[in-house]
Protein backbone atom coordinates (compact mmCIF):
# COMPACT_ATOMS: atom_id res chain seq x y z
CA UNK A 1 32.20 -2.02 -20.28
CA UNK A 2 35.29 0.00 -20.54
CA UNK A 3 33.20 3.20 -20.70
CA UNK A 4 31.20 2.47 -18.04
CA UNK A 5 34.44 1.28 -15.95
CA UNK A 6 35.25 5.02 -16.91
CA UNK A 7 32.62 6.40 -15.62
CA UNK A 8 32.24 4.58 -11.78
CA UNK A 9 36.49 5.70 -12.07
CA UNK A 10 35.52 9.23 -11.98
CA UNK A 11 32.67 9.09 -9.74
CA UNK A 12 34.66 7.12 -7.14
CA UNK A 13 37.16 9.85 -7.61
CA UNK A 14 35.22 12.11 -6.39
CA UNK A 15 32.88 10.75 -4.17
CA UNK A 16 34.04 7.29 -3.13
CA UNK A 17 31.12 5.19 -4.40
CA UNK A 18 32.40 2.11 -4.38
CA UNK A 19 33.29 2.32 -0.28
CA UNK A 20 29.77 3.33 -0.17
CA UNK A 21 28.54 0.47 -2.41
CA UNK A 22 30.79 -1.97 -0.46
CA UNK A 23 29.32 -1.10 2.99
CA UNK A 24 26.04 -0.44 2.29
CA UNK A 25 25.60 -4.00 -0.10
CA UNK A 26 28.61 -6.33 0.60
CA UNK A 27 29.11 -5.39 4.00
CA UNK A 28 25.42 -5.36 5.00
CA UNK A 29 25.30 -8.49 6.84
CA UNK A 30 21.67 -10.10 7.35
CA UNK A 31 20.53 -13.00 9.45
CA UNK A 32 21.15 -16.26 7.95
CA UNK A 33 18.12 -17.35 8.75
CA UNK A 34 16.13 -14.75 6.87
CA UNK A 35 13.21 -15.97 4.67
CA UNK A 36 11.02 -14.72 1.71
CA UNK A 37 9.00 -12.92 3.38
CA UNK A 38 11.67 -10.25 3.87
CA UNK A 39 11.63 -9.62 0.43
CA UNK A 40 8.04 -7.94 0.32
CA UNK A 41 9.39 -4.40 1.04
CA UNK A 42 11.57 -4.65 -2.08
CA UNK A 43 8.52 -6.29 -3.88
CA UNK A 44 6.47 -2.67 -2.77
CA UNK A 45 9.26 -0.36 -3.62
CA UNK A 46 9.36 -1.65 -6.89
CA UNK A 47 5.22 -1.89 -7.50
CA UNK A 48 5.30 1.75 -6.35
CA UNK A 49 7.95 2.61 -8.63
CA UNK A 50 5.89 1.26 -11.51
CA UNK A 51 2.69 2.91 -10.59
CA UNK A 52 4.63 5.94 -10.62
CA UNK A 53 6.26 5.60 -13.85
CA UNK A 54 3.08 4.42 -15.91
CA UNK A 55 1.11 7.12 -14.10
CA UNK A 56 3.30 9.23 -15.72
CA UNK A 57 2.85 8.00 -18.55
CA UNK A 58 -1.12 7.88 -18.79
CA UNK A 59 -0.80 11.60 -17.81
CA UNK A 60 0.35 12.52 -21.32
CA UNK A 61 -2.97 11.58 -22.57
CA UNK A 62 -5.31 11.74 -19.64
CA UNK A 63 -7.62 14.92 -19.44
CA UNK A 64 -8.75 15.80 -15.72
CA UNK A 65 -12.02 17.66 -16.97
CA UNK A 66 -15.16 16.32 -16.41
CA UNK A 67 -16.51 16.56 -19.95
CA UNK A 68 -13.24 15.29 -21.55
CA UNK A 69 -12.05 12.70 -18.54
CA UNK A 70 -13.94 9.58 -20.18
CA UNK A 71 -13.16 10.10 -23.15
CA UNK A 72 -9.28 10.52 -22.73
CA UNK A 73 -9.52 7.41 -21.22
CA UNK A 74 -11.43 5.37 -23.67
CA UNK A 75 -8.73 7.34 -26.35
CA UNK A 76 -5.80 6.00 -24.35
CA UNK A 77 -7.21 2.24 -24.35
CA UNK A 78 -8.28 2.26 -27.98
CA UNK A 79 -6.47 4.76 -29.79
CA UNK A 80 -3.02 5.46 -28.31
CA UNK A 81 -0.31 2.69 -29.05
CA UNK A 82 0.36 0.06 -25.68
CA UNK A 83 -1.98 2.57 -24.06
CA UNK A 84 -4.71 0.04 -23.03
CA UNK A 85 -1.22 -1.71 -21.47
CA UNK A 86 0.19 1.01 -19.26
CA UNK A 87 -3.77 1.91 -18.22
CA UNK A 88 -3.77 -2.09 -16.99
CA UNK A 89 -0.54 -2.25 -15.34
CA UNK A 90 -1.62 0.99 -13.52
CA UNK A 91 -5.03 -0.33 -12.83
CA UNK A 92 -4.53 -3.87 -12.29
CA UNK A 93 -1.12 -2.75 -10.12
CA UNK A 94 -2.86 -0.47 -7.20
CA UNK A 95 -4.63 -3.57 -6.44
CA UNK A 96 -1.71 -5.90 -6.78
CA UNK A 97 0.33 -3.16 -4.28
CA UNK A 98 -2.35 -3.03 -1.74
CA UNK A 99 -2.27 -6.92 -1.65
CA UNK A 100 1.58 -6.93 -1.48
CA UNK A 101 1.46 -4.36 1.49
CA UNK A 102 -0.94 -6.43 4.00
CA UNK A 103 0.93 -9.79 2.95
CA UNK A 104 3.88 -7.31 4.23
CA UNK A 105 1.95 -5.89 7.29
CA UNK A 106 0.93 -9.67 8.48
CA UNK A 107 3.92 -11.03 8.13
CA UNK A 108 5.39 -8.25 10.13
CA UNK A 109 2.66 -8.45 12.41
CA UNK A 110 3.07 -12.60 13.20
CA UNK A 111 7.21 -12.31 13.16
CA UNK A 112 6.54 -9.60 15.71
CA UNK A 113 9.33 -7.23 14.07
CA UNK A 114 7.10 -4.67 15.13
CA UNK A 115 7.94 -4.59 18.86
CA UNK A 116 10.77 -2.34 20.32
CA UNK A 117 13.05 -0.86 19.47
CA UNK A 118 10.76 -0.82 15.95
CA UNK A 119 7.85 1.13 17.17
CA UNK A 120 8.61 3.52 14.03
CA UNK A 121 9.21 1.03 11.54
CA UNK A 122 5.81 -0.47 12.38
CA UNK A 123 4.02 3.34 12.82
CA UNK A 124 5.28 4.51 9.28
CA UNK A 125 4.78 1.23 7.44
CA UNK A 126 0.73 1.52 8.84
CA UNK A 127 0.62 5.25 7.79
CA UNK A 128 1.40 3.90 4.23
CA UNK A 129 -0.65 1.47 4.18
CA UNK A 130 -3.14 4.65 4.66
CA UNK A 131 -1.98 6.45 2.64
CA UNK A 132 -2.04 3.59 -0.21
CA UNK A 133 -5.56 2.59 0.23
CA UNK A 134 -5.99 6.91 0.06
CA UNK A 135 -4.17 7.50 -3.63
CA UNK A 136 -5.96 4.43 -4.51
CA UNK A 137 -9.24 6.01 -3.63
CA UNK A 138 -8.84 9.22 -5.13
CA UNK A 139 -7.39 7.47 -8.72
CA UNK A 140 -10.66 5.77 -8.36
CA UNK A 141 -12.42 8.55 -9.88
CA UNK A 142 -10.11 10.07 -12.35
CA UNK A 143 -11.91 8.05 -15.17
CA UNK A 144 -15.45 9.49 -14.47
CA UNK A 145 -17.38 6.13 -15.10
CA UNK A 146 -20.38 5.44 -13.49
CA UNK A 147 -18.57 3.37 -11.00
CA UNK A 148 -16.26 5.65 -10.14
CA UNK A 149 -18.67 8.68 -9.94
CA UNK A 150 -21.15 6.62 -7.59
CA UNK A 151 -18.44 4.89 -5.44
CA UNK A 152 -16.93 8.46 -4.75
CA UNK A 153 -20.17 9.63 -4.10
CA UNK A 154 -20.91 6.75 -0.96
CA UNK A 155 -17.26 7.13 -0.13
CA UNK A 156 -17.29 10.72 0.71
CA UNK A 157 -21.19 11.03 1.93
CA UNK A 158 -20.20 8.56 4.62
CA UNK A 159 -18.18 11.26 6.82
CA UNK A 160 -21.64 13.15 6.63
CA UNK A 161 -22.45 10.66 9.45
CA UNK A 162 -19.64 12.40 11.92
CA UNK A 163 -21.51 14.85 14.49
CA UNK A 164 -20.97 18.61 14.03
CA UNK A 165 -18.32 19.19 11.45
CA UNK A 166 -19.70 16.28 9.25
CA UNK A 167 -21.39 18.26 6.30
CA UNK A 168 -18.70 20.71 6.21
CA UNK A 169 -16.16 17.87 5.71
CA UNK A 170 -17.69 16.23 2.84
CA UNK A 171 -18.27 19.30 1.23
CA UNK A 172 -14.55 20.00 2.13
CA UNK A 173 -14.09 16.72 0.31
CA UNK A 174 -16.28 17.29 -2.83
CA UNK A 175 -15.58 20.76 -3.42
CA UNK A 176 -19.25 21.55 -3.22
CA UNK A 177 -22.40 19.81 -2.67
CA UNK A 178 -22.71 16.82 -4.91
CA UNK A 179 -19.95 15.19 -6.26
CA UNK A 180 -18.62 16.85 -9.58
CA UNK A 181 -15.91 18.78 -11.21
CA UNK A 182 -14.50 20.76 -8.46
CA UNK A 183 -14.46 17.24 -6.94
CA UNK A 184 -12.19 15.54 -9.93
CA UNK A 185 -9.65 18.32 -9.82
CA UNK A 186 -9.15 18.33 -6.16
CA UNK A 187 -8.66 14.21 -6.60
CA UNK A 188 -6.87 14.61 -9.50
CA UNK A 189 -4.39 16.90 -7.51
CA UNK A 190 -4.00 14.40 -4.59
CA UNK A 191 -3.51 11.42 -6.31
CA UNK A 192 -0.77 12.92 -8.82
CA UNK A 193 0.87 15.24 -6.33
CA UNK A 194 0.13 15.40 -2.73
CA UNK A 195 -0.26 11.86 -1.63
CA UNK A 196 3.04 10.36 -4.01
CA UNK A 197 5.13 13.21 -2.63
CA UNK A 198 3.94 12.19 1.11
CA UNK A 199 4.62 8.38 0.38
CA UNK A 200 7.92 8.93 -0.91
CA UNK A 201 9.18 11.11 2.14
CA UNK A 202 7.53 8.38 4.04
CA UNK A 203 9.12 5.44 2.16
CA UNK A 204 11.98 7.43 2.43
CA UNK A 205 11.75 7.66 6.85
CA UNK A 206 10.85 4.14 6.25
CA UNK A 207 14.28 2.88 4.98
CA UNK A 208 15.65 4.82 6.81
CA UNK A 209 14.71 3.85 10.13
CA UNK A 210 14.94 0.10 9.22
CA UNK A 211 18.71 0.95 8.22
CA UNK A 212 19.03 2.21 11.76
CA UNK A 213 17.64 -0.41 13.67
CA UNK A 214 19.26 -3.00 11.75
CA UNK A 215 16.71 -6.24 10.28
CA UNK A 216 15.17 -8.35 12.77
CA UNK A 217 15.76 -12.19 12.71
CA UNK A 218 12.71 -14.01 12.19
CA UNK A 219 11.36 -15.56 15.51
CA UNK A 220 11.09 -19.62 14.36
CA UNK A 221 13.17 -22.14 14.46
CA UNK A 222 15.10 -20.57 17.60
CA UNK A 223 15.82 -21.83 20.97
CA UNK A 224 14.88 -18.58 22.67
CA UNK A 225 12.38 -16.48 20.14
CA UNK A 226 12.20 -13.66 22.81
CA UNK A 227 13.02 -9.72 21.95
CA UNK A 228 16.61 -9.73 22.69
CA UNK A 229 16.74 -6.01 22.20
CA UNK A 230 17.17 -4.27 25.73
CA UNK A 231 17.78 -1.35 27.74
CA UNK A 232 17.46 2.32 26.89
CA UNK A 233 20.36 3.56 24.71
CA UNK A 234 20.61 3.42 21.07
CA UNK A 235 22.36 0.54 18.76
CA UNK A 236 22.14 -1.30 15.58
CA UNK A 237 21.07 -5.20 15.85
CA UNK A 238 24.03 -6.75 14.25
CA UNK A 239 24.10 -10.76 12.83
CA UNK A 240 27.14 -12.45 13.05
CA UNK A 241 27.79 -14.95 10.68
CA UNK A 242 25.16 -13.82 8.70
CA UNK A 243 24.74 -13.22 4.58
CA UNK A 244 25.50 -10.23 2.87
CA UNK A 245 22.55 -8.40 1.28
CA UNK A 246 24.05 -8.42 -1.83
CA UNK A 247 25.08 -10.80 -3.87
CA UNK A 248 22.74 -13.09 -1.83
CA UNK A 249 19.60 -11.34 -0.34
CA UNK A 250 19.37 -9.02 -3.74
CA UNK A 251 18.89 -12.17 -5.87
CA UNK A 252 15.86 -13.56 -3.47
CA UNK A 253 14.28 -9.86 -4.07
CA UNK A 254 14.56 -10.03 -8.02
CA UNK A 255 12.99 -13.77 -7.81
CA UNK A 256 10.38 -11.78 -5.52
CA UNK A 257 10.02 -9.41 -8.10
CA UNK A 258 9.76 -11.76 -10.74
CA UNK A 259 6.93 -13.48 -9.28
CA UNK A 260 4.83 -9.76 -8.37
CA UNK A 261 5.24 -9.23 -12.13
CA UNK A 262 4.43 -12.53 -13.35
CA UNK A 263 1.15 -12.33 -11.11
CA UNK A 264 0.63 -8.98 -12.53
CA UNK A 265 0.97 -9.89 -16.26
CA UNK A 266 -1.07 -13.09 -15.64
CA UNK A 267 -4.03 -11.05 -14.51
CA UNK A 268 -3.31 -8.26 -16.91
CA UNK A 269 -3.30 -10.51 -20.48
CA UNK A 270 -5.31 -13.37 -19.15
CA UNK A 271 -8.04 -11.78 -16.83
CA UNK A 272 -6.95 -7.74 -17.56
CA UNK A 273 -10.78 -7.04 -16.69
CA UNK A 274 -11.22 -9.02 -13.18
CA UNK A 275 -11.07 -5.68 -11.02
CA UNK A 276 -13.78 -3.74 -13.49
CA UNK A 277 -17.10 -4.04 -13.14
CA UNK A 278 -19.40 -3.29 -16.25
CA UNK A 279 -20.42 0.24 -14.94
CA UNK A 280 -16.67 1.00 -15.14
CA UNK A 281 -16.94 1.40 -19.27
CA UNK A 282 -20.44 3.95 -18.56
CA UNK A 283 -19.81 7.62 -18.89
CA UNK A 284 -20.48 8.75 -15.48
CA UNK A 285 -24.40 10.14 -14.89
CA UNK A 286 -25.28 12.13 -12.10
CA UNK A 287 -28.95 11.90 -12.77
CA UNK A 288 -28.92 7.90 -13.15
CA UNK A 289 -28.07 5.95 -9.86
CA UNK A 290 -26.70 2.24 -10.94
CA UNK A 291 -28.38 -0.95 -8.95
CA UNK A 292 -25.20 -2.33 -7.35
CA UNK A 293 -21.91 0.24 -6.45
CA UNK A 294 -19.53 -1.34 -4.16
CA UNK A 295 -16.00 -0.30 -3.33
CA UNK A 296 -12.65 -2.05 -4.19
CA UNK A 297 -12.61 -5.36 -2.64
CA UNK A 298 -10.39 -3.80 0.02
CA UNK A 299 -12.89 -1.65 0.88
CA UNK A 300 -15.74 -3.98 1.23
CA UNK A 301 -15.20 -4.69 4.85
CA UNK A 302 -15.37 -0.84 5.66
CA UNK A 303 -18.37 -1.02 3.55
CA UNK A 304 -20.26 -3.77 5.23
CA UNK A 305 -19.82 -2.24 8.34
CA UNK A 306 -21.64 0.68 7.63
CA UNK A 307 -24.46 -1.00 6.28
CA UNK A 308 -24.27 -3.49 9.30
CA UNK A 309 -25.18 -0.85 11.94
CA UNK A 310 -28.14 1.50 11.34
CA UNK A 311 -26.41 4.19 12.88
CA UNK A 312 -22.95 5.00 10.64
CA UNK A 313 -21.54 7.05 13.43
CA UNK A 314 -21.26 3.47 15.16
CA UNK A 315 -19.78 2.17 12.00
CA UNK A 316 -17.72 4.91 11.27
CA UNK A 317 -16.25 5.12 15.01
CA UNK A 318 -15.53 0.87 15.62
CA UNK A 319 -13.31 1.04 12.24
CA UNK A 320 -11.18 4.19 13.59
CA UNK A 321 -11.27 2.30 16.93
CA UNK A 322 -10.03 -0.77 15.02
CA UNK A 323 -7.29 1.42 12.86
CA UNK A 324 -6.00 3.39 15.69
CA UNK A 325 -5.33 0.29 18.02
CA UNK A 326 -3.43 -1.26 14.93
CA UNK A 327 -1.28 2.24 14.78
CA UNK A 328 -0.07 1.99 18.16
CA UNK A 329 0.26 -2.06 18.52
CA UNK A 330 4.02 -1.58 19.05
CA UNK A 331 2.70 0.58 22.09
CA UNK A 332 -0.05 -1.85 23.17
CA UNK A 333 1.98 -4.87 22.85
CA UNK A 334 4.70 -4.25 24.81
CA UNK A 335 5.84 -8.47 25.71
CA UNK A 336 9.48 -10.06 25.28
CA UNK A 337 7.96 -13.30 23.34
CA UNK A 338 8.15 -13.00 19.17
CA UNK A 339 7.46 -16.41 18.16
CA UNK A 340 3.14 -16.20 17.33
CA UNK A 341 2.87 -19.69 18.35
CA UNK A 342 4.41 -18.81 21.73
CA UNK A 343 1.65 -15.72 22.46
CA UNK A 344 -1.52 -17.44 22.69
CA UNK A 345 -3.69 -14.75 22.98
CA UNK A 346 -1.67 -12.83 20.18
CA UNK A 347 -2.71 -15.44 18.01
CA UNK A 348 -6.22 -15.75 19.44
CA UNK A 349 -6.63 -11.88 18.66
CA UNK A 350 -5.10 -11.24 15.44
CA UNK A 351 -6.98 -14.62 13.09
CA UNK A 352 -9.88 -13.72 15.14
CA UNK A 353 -9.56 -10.29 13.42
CA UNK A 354 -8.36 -11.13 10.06
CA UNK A 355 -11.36 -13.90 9.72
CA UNK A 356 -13.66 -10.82 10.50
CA UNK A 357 -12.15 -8.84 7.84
CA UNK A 358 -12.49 -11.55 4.80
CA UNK A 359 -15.68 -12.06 6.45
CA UNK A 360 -17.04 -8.87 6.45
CA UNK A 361 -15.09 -8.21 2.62
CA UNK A 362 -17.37 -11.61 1.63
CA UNK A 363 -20.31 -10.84 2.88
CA UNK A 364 -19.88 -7.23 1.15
CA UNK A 365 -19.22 -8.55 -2.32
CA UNK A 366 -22.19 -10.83 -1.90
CA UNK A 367 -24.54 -8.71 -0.20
């Protein structure tokens, strides 16, 4: 302790870090009122940490080539030590992070924290949310199964349906033609380069403009739920008489945390084989197309809509209708009133929507 004592000495010294530690953790004052559902951006921060660090990891052994991609992987669950472990945390985590990020987007979305002066907060938070659901797509195919092959192939044959530019944009996509090894290396180089570089600078805006605005108090159990936020000129939403963020809020994010990696283990040693479907351990085949190949279950509603209308520009079009009106909500909905129970047709609206959604992701697994 006395070294490290040492150490903060000579830092402070020179920089002052324990005035910035003191403002920016002891002095951060929260509402007092704040729940557990505020806790869900530190829960994401630290699941995209740990997809970062054991992607890291698997790339010591992983081979992007399409002759040698299967069996790297197969090596690194069977041969390398703890390897089938970091592959599962990896695996089983992009699906426990997209989970954790619409849990965070809803409970944004009913607290209405997205309304002014948050209009960025809300607008960055969806374009990650994108951009999630994106590096989770294109790490979809990095192990050259049959799954993956055959799910890439729908997945990028479906923009074929857009008028004009279409075919050039899923050969854009591919690399060529037909999905194959120009096609893994321009994946591989998204999903371990281009799109983590773009979510941390986003992550980054994120924080940022969260730290600006100050946190939002959550809308129930008040006498007047409304937006008290007014007028045109900048300043930071203060909370008198509220907590500090640390001691107090940091140890509700570690219990948070706790529980994401308790969920995560649980499914990992108990059920480590719940988001792979048997044509996810085949070599992938271009010249054998499987029965059944269906997206990630948070693609299946995106899925089912294309097969629902026999025209996929229709399809294609009523989801980027859907997605765009969800970008620009803060713009859309524009009233005083947080509280959901207090905006009828808010309410009305959004479980209408989100009961479409599991519908349409049921009806997808099952169809």
């Amino acid at each position: 302790m006395a070294v490290i004592k040492k150490v903060v000495d000579w830092i402070d010294v020179r920089i002052g870090i324990r005035e910035v530690a003191e403002k920016e953790l002891t002095e951060y004052i929260l509402p007092r009122t704040i729940n557990a559902w505020y806790s869900m951006g530190s829960v994401l921060l630290f699941a995209f940490v740990l997809q970062v660090v054991s992607g890291m990891l698997l790339l010591i052994y992983y081979v992007p080539d399409a002759d040698k991609a299967f069996k790297s992987v197969t090596a690194i669950m069977n041969d390398v030590p703890y390897g089938w472990l970091i592959r599962m945390c990896h695996a089983v985590g992009s699906n426990m992070m997209v989970l954790a990020l619409l849990l965070h987007m809803l409970s944004v979305l009913f607290m209405g924290s997205y309304k002014k002066p948050r209009e960025l907060n809300w607008v960055t938070g969806f374009t990650l949310l994108a951009l999630v659901q994106a590096i989770s797509l294109t790490g979809y195919l990095l192990p050259w199964s049959q799954l993956s092959f055959w799910a890439t192939t729908v997945a990028t044959n479906s923009a074929n349906a857009i008028p004009v530019v279409g075919p050039y944009l899923v050969e854009f996509l591919r690399g060529s033609k037909l999905v194959g090894p120009p096609t893994l290396g321009r994946f591989f180089a998204l999903h371990v380069a281009f799109i983590p570089a773009v979510i941390g600078a986003l992550i980054g805006a994120h924080l940022f403009f969260i730290k600006r605005t100050g946190i939002s108090a959550p809308p129930f159990g008040q006498k007047d739920s409304s937006n008290h936020w007014q007028g045109d000129r900048y300043r930071h939403e203060e909370h008198p008489g509220g907590i500090p963020f640390f001691p107090n809020f940091v140890l509700d994010d570690l219990r948070s945390i706790a529980i994401y990696m308790a969920c995560l283990m649980a499914v990992v040693f108990f059920d480590p084989y719940l988001f792979f479907p048997k044509d996810a351990f085949i070599p992938a085949n271009p010249f054998v197309t499987p029965a059944h190949i269906k997206p990630e279950w948070y693609f299946l509603a995106n899925y089912q809509t294309l097969k629902t209308f026999s025209n996929e520009l229709i399809g294609l079009s009523l989801q980027g209708a859907a997605m765009t009106f969800l970008a620009l909500l803060p713009f859309v909905d524009r009233g005083n009133e947080r509280h959901p129970l207090k905006r009828p047709l808010f309410m009305v609206c959004s479980l209408g929507g989100l009961l479409l959604w599991i519908g349409f992701s049921i009806w997808g697994h099952l169809s």
